[in-house]
Protein backbone atom coordinates (compact mmCIF):
# COMPACT_ATOMS: atom_id res chain seq x y z
CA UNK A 1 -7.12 10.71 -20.40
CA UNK A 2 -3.91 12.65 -19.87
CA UNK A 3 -2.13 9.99 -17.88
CA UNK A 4 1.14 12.71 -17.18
CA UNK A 5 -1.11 15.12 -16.06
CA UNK A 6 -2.01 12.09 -12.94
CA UNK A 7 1.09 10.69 -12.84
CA UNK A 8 2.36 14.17 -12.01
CA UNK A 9 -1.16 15.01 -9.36
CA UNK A 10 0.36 11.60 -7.39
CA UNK A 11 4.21 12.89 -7.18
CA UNK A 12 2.59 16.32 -5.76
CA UNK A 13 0.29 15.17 -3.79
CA UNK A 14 3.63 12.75 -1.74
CA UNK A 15 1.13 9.73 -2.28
CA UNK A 16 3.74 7.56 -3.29
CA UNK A 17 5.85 8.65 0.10
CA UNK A 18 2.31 8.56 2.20
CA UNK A 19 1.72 4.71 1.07
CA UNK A 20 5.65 3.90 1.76
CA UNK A 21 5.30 5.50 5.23
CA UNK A 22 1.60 3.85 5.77
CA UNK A 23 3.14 0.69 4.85
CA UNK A 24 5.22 0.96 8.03
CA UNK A 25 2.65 2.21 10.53
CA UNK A 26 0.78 -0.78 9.24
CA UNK A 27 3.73 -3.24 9.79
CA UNK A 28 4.57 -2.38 12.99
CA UNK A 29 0.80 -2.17 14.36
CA UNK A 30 0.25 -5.89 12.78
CA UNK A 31 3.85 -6.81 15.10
CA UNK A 32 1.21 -5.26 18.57
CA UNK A 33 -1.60 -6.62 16.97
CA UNK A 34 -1.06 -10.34 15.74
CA UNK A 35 2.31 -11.45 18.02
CA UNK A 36 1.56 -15.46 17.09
CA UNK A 37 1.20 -14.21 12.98
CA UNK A 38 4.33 -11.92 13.48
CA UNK A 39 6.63 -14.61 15.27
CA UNK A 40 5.72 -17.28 13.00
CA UNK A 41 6.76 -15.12 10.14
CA UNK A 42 9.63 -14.02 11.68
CA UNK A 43 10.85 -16.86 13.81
CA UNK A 44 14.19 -15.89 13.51
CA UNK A 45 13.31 -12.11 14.76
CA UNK A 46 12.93 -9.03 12.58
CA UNK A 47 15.63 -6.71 10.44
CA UNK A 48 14.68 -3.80 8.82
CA UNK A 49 18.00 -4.12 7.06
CA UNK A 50 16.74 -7.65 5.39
CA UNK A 51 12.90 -5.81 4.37
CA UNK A 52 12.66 -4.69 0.32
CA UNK A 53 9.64 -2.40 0.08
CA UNK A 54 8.38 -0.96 -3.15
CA UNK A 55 5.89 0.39 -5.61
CA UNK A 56 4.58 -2.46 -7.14
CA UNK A 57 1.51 -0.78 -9.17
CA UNK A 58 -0.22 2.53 -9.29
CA UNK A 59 -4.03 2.25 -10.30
CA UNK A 60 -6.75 4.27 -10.94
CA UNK A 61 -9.48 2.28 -10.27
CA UNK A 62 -13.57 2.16 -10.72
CA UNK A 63 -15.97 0.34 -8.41
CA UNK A 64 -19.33 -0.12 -8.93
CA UNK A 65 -19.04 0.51 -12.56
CA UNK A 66 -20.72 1.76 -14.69
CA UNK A 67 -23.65 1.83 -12.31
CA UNK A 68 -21.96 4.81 -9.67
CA UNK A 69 -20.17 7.42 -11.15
CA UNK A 70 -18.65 8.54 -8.04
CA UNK A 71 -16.60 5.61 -6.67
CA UNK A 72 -12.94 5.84 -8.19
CA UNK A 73 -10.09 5.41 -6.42
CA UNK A 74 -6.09 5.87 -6.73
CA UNK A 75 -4.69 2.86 -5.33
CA UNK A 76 -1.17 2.11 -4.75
CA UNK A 77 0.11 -1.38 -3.91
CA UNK A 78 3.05 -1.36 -2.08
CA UNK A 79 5.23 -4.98 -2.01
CA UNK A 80 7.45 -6.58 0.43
CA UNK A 81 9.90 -8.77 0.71
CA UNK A 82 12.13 -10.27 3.31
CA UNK A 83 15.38 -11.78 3.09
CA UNK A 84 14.61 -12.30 -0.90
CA UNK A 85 10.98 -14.00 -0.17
CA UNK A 86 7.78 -11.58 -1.02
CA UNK A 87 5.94 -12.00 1.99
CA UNK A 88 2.55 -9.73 1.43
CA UNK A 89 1.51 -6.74 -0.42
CA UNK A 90 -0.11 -3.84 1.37
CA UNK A 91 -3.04 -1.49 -0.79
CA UNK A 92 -3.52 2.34 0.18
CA UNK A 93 -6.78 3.85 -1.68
CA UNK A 94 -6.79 7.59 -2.17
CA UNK A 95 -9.10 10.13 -3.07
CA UNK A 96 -8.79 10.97 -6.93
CA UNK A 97 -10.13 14.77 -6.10
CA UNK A 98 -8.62 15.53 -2.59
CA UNK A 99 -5.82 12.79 -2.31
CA UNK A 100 -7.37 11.92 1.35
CA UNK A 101 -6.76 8.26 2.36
CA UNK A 102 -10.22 6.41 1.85
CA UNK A 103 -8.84 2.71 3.01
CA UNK A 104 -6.50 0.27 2.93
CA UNK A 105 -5.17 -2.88 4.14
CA UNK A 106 -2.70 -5.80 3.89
CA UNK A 107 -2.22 -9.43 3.09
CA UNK A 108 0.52 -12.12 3.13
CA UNK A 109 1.33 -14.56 0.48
């Protein structure tokens, strides 16, 4: 496995922007969704300035194996923190072959 030749695919393909920005759609839609999760978190109310987001691993990863051939994903696991605390990472699976968004989802620590 040429792991260059994929490293270089996910820099093309903005994956590691898409799961930064995707992050954020999911952060704020969790703020509308769970209010009572959100405020307890953030009793104090919520900076932007005081968030740390980053790559925290790059996968490629097989499921079902070895029994499916076909389900492999990219998956990019994007951490946060908050005022120095790591509060939750957030998972993005891609595509391998078209670089589509298949899932993804969130949890706190």
């Amino acid at each position: 496995m040429n792991t260059q030749e994929l490293k270089q695919w996910i820099i093309e393909k903005g994956l590691v922007e898409e799961s930064i920005k995707a992050f954020w759609e999911s952060f704020y839609d969790w703020e509308k969704e769970s209010p009572e999760e959100y405020q307890k978190t953030f009793p104090d109310g919520f900076s932007p300035k005081k968030m740390a987001v980053y790559i925290h691993r790059v996968s490629l990863t097989f499921t079902r194996f070895p029994d499916v051939e076909d389900h492999y994903y990219i998956i990019i696991a994007v951490r946060f923190e908050y005022e120095d605390d790591e509060l939750g990472e957030y998972e993005i699976w891609f595509d391998p072959i078209t670089g589509e968004v298949f899932d993804d989802w969130w949890i706190l620590f």
